[in-house]
PDB file of N, CA and C in Angstrom:
ATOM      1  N   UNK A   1      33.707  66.077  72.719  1.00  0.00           N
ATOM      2  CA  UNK A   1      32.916  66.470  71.562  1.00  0.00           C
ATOM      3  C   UNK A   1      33.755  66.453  70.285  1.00  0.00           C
ATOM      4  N   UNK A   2      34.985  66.833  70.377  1.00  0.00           N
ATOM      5  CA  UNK A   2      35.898  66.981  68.918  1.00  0.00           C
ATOM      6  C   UNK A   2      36.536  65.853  68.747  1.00  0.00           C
ATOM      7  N   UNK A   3      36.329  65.223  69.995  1.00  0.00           N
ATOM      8  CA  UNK A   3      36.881  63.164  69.664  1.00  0.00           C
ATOM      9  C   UNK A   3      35.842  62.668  68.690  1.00  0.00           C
ATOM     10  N   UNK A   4      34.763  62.903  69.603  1.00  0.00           N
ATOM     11  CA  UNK A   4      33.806  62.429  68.525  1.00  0.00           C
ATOM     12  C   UNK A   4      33.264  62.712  66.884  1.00  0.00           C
ATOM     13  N   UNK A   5      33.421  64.097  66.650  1.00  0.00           N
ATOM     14  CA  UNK A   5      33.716  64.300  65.673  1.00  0.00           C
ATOM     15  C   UNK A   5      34.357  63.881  64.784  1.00  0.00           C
ATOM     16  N   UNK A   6      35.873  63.782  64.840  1.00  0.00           N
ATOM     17  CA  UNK A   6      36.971  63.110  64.544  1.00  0.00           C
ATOM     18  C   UNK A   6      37.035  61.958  63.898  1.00  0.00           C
ATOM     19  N   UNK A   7      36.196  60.946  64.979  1.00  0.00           N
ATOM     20  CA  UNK A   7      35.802  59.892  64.768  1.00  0.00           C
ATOM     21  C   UNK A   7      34.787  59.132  63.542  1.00  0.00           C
ATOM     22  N   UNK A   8      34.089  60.110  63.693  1.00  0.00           N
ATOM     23  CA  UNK A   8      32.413  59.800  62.709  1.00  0.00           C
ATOM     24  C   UNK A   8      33.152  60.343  61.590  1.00  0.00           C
ATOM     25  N   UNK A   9      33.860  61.196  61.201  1.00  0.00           N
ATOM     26  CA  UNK A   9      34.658  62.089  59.668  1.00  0.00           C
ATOM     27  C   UNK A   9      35.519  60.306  59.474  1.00  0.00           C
ATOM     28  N   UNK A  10      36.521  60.083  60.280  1.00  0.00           N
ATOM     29  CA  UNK A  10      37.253  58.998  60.147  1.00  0.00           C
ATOM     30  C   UNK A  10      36.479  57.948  59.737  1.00  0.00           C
ATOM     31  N   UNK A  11      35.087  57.598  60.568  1.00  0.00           N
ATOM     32  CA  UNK A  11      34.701  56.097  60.040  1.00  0.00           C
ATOM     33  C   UNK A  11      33.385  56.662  58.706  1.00  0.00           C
ATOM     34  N   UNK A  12      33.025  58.149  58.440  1.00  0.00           N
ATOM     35  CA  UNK A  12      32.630  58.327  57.668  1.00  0.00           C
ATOM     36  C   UNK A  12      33.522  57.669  55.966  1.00  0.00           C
ATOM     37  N   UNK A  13      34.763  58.655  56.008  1.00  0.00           N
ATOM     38  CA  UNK A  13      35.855  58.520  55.113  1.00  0.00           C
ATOM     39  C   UNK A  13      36.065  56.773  54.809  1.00  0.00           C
ATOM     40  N   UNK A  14      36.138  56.103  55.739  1.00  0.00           N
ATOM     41  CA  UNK A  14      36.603  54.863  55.818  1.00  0.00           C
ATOM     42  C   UNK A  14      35.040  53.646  55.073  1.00  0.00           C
ATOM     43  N   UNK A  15      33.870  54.274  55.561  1.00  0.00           N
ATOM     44  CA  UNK A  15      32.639  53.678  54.589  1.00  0.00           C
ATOM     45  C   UNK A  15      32.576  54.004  53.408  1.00  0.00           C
ATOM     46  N   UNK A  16      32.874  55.381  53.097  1.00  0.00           N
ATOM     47  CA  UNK A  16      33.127  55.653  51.381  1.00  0.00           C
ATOM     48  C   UNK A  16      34.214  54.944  50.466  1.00  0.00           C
ATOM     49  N   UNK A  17      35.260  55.210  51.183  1.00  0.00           N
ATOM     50  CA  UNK A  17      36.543  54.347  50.431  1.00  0.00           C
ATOM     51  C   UNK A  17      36.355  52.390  50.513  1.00  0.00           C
ATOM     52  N   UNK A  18      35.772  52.061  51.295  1.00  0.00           N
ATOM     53  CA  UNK A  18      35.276  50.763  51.162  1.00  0.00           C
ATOM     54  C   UNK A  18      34.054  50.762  50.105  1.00  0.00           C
ATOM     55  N   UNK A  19      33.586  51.346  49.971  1.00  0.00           N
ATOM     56  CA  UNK A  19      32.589  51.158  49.070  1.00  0.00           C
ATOM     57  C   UNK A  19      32.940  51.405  47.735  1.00  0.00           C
ATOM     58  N   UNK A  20      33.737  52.264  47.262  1.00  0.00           N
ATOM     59  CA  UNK A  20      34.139  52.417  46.297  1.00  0.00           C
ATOM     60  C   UNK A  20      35.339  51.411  46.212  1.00  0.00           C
ATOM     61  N   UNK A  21      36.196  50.615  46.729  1.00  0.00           N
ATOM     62  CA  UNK A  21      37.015  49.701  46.631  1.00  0.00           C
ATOM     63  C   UNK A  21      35.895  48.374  46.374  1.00  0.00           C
ATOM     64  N   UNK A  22      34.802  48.088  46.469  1.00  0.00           N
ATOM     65  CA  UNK A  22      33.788  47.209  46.645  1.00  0.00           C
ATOM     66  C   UNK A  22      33.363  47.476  45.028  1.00  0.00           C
ATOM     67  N   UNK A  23      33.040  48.582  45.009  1.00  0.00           N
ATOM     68  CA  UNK A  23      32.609  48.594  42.835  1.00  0.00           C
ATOM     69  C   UNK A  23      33.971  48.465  42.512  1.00  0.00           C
ATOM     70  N   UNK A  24      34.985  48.966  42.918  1.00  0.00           N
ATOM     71  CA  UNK A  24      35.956  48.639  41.821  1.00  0.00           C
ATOM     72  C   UNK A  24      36.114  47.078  41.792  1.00  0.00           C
ATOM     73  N   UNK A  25      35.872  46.138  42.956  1.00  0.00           N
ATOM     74  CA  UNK A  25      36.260  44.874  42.576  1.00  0.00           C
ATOM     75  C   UNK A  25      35.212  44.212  41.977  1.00  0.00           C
ATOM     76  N   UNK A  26      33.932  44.626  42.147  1.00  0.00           N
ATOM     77  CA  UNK A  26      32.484  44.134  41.395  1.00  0.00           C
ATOM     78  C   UNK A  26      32.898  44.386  39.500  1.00  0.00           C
ATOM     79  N   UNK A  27      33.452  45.247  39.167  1.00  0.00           N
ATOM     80  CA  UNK A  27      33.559  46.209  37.692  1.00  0.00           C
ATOM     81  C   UNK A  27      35.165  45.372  37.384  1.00  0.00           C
ATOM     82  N   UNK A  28      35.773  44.515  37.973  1.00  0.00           N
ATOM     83  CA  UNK A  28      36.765  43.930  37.793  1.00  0.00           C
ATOM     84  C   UNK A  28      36.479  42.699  36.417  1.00  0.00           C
ATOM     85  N   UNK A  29      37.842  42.572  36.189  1.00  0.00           N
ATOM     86  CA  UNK A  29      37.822  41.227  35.333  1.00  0.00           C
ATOM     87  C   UNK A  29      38.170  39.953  35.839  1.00  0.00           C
ATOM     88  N   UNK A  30      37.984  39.961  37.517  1.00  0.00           N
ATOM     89  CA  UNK A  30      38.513  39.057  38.469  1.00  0.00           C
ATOM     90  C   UNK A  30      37.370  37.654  38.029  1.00  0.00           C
ATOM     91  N   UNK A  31      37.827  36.855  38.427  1.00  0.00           N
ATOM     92  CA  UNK A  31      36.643  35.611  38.718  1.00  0.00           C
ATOM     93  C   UNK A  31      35.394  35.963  39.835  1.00  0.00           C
ATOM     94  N   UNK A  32      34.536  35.508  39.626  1.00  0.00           N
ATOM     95  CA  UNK A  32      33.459  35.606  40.477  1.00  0.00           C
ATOM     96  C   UNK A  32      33.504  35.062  42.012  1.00  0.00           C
ATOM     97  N   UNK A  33      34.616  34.306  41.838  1.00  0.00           N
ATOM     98  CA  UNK A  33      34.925  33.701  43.489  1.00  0.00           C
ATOM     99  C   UNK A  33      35.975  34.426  43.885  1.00  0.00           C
ATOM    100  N   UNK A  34      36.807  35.241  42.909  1.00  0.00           N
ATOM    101  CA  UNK A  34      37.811  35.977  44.261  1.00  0.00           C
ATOM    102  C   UNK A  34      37.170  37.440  44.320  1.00  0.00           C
ATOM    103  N   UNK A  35      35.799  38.114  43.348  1.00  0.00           N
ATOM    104  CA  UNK A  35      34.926  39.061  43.503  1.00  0.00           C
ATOM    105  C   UNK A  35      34.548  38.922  45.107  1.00  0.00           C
ATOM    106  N   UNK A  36      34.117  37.750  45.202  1.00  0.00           N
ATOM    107  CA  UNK A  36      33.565  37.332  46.684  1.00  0.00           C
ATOM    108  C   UNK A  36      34.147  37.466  47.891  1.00  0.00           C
ATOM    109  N   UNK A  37      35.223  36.955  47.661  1.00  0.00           N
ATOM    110  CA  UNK A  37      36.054  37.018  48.457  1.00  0.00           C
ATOM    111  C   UNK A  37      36.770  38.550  49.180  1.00  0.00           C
ATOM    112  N   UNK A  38      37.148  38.970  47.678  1.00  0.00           N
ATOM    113  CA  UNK A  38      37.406  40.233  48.208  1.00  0.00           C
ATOM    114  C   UNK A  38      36.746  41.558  48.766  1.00  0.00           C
ATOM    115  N   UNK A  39      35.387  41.360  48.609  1.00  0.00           N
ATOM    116  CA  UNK A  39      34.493  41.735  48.576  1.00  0.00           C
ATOM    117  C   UNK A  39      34.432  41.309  50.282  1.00  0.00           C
ATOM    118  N   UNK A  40      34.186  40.257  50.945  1.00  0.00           N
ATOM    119  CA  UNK A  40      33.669  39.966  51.732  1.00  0.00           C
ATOM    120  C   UNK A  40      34.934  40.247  53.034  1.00  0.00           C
ATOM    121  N   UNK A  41      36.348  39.907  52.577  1.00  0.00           N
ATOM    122  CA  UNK A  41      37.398  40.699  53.510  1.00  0.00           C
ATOM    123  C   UNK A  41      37.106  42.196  53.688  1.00  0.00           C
ATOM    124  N   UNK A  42      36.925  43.273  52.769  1.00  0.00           N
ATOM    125  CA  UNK A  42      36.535  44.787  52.765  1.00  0.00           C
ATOM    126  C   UNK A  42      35.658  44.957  53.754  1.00  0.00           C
ATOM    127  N   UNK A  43      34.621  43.909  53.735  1.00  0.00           N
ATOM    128  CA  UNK A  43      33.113  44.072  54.261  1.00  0.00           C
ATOM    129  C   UNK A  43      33.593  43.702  55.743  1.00  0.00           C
ATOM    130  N   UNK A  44      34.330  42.343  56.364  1.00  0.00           N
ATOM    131  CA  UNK A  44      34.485  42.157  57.648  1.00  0.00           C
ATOM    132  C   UNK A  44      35.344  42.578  58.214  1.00  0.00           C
ATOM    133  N   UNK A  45      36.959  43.051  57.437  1.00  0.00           N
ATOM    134  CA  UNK A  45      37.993  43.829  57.910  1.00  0.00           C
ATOM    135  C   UNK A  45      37.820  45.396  57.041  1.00  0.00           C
ATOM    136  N   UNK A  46      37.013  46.062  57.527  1.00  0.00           N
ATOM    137  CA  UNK A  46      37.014  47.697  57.005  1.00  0.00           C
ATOM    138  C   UNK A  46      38.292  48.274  56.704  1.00  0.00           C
ATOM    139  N   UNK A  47      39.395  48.635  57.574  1.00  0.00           N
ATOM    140  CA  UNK A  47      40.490  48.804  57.464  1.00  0.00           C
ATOM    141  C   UNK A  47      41.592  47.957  56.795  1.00  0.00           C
ATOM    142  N   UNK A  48      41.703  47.140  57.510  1.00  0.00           N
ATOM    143  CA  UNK A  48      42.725  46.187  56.550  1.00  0.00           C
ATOM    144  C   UNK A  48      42.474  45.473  55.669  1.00  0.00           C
ATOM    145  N   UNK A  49      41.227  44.969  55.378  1.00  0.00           N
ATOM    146  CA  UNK A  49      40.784  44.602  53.883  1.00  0.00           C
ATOM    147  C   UNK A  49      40.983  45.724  52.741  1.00  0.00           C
ATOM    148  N   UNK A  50      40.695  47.220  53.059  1.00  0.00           N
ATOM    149  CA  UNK A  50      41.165  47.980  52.278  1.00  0.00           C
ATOM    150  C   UNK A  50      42.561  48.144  52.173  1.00  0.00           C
ATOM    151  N   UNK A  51      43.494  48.270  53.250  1.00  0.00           N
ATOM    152  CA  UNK A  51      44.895  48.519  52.640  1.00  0.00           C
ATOM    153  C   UNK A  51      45.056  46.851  51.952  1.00  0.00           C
ATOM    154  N   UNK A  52      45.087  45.920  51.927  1.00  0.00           N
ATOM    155  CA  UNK A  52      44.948  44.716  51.575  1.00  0.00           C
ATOM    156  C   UNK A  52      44.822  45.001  50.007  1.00  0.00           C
ATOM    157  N   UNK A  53      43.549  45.103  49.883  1.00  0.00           N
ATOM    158  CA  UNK A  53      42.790  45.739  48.547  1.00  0.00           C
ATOM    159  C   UNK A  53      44.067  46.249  47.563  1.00  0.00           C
ATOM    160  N   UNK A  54      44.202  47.685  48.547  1.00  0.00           N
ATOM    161  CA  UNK A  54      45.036  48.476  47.971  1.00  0.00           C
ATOM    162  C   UNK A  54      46.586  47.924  47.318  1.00  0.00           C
ATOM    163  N   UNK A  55      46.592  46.899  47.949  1.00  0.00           N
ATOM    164  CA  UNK A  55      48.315  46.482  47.501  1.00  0.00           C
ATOM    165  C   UNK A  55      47.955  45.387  46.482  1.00  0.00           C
ATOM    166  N   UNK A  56      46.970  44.453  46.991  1.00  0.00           N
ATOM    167  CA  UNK A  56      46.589  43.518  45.867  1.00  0.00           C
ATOM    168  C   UNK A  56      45.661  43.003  45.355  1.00  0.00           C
ATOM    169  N   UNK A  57      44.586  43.726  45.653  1.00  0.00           N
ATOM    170  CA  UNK A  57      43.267  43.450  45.158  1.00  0.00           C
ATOM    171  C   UNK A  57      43.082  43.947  43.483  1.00  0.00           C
ATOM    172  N   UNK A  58      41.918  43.264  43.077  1.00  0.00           N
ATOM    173  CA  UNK A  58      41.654  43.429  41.573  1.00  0.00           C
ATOM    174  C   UNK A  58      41.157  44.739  41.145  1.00  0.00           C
ATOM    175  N   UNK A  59      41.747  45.547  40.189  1.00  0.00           N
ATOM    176  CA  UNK A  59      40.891  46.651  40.020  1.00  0.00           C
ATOM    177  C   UNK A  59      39.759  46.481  38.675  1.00  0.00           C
ATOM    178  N   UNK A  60      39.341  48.225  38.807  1.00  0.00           N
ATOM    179  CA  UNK A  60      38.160  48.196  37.919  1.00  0.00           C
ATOM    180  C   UNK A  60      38.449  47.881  37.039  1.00  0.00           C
ATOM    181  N   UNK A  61      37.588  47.680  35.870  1.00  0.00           N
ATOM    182  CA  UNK A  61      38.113  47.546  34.384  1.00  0.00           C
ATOM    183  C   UNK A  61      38.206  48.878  33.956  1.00  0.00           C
ATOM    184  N   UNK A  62      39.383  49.111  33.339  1.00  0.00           N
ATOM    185  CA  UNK A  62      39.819  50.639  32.784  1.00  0.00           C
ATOM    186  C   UNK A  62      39.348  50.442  31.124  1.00  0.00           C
ATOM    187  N   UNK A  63      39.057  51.704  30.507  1.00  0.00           N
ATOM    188  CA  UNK A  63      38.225  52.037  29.321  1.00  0.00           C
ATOM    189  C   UNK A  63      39.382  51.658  28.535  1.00  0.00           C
ATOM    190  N   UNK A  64      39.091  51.329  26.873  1.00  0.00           N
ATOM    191  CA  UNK A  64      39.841  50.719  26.086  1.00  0.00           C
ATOM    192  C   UNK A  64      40.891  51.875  25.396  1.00  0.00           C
ATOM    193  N   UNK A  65      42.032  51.622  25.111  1.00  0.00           N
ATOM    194  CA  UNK A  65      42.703  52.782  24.778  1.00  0.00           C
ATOM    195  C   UNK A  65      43.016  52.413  23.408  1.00  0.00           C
ATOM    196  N   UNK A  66      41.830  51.991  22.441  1.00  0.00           N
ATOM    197  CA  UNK A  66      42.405  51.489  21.271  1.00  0.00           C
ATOM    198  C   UNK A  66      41.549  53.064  20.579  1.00  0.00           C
ATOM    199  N   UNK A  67      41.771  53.452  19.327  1.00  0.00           N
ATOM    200  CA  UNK A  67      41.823  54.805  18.724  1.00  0.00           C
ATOM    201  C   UNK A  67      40.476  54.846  17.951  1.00  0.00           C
ATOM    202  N   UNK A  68      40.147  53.443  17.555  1.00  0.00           N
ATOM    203  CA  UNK A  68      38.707  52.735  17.277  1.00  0.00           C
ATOM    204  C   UNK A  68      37.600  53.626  18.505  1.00  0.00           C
ATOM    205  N   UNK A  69      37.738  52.933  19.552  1.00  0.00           N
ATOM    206  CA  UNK A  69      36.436  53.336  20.438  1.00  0.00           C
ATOM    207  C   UNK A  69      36.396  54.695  20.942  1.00  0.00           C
ATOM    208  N   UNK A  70      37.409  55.859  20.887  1.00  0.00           N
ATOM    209  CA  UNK A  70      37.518  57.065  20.999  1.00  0.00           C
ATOM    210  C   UNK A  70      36.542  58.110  20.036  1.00  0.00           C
ATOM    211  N   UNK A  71      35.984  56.981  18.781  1.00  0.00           N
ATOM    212  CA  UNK A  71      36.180  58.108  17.875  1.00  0.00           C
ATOM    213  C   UNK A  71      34.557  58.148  17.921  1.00  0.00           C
TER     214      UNK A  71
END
């Protein structure tokens, strides 16, 4: 019973963090073919498409830090 538990928290945790690694590469400034791509490793390797991701995949686009769009 607490294997199983364990388990469903683990592959719970592991569908959220893929999914959110999935908008960050959608919200990227990547090309539309390595969007795909990376997108589609996450999707068939759950685990290692994310550490993958994590070392070299494209991230989100981060907000502008010019003093203009703050104000």
């Amino acid at each position: 019973m607490i294997k199983s538990l364990y388990g469903s928290v683990a592959g719970l945790i592991i569908l959220l963090l893929d999914i959110w690694a999935i908008v960050s590469v959608v919200r990227s400034d990547a090309s539309s073919g390595k969007k795909l791509l990376w997108s589609l490793a996450i999707l068939i390797f759950p685990v290692l498409g994310l550490i993958a991701w994590g070392f070299a995949g494209p991230r989100g686009i981060t907000p502008p830090s010019s003093s203009e769009h703050s104000k």
